[in-house]
Protein backbone atom coordinates (compact mmCIF):
# COMPACT_ATOMS: atom_id res chain seq x y z
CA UNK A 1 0.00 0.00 0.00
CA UNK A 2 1.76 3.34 -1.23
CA UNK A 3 1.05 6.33 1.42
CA UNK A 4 2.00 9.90 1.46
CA UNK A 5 4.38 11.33 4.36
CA UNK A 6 2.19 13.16 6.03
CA UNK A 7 -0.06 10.36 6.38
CA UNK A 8 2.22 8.03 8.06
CA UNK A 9 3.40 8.45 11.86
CA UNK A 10 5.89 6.43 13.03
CA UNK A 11 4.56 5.61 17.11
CA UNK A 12 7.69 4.38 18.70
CA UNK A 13 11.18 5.92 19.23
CA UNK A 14 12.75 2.72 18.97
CA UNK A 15 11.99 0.75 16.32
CA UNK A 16 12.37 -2.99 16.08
CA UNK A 17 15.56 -4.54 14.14
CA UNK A 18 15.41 -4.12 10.78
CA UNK A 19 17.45 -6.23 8.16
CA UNK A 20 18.10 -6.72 4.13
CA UNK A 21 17.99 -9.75 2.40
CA UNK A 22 18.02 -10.37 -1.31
CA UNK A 23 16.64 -13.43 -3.40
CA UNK A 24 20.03 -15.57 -4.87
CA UNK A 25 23.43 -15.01 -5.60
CA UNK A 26 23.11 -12.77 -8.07
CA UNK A 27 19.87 -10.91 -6.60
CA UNK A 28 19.85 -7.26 -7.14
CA UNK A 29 17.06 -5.68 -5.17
CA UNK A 30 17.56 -5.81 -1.68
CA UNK A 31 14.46 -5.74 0.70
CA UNK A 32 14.01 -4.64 4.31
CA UNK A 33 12.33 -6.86 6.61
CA UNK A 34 11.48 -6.69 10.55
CA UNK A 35 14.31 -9.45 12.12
CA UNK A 36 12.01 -9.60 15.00
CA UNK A 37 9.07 -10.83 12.83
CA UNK A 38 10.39 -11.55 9.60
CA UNK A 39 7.81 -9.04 8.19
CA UNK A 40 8.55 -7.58 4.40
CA UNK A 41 9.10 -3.78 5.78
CA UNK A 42 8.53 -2.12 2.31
CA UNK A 43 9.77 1.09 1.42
CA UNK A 44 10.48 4.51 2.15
CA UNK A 45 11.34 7.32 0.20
CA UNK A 46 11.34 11.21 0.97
CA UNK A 47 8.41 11.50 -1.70
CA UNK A 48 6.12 8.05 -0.28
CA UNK A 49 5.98 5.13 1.33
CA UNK A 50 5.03 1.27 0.35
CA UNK A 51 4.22 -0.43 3.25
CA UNK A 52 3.21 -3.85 3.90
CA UNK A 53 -0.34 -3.54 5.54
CA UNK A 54 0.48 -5.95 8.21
CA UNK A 55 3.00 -3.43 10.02
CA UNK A 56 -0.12 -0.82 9.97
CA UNK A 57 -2.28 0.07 12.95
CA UNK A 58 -5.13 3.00 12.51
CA UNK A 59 -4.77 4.13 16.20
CA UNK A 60 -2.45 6.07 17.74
CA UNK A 61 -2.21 3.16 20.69
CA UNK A 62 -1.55 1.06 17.90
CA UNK A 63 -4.38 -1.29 18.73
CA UNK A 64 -6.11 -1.47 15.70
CA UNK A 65 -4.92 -2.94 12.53
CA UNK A 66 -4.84 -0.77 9.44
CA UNK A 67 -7.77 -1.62 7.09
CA UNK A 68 -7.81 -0.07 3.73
CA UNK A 69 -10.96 2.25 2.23
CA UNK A 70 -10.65 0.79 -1.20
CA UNK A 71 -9.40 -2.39 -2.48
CA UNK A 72 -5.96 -2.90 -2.73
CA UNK A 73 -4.81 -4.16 -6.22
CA UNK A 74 -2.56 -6.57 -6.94
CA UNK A 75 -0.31 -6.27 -9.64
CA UNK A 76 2.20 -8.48 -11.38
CA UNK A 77 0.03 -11.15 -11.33
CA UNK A 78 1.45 -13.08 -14.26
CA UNK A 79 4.23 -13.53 -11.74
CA UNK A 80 2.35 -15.14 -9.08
CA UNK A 81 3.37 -19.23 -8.46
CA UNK A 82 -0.39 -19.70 -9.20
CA UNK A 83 -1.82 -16.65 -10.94
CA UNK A 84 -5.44 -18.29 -10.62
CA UNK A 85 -5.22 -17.90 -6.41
CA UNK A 86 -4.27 -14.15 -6.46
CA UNK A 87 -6.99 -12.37 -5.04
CA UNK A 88 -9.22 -9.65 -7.08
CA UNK A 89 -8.70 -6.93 -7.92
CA UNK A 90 -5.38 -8.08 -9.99
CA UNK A 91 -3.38 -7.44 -13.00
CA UNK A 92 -0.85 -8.99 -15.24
CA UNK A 93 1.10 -5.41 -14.74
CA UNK A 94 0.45 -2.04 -13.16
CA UNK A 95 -2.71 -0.16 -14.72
CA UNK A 96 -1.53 2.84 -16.42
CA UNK A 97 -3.37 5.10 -13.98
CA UNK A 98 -1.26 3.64 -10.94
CA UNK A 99 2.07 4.11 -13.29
CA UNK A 100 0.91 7.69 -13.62
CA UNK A 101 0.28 8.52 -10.02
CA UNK A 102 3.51 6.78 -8.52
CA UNK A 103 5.50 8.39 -11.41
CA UNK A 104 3.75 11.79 -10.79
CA UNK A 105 4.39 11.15 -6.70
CA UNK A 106 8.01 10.87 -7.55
CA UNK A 107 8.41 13.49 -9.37
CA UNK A 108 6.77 16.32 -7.63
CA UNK A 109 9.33 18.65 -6.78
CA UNK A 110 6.53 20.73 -4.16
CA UNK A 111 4.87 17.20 -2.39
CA UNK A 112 5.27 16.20 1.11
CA UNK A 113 8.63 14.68 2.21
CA UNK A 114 9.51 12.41 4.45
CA UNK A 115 11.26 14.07 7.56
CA UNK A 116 15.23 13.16 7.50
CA UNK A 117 15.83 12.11 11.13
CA UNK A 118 12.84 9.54 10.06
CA UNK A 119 14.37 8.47 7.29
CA UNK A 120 17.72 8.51 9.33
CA UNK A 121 15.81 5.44 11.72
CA UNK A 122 14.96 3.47 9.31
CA UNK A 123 18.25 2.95 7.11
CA UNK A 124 19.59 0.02 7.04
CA UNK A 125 23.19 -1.43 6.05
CA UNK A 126 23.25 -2.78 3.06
CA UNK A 127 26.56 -3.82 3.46
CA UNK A 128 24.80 -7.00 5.83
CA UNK A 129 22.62 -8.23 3.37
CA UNK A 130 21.67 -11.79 3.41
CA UNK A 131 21.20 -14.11 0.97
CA UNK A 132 18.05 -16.56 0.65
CA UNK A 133 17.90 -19.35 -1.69
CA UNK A 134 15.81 -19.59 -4.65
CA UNK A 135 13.28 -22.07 -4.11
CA UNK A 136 11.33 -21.88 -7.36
CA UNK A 137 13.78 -23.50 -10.11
């Protein structure tokens, strides 16, 4: 789920481990995960963030889990393992009007930006990533 900066509070000062891990030897994008958990973080950028929706709470307690107003779309689909089991609404790629916002997010010199001493928090060092197998060849 993509969110703006200013819709996205971060409730704790200290935040739980985070660590990288990328898919095979030769695996270029790293992804952050919660070590405590081993929860797909997402990610963060001054201009938005992707989240995954099970690190989301609606209350400022943090009791209630984050339920979206619309329907979150998958995309990629054609990806999947098993394209038939991945939930509607989903794509074979992005729609064109999703391109154009995140594009049009990214660019926007004037948007809302992440703070830096948030951003700061939640950088991790690359320099530790880990290494998972492939498991689908």
């Amino acid at each position: 789920a993509f969110f703006m900066p200013n819709d996205v509070k971060v409730l704790t000062e200290e935040l739980p481990p985070l660590g990288c891990l990328k898919v095979g030897k030769d695996g270029k994008a790293v992804r952050k995960y919660c070590k405590c958990c081993g929860t797909q973080f997402g990610v963060v950028m001054p201009q938005m963030w992707a989240l995954n929706q099970n690190l989301l709470y609606s209350k400022k307690e943090g009791s209630e889990k984050y339920v979206p107003k619309m329907p979150v779309n998958n995309v990629m689909k054609k990806f999947a393992f098993s394209p038939e089991e991945v939930p509607e609404p989903a794509f074979s790629i992005a729609p064109i009007r999703l391109i154009i916002s995140f594009v049009s997010v990214i660019i926007n010199p004037f948007g809302a930006r992440t703070e830096k001493d948030v951003m700061e928090k939640l950088e991790v060092d690359t320099s530790l990533v880990e290494e998972v197998p492939i498991t689908w060849e």
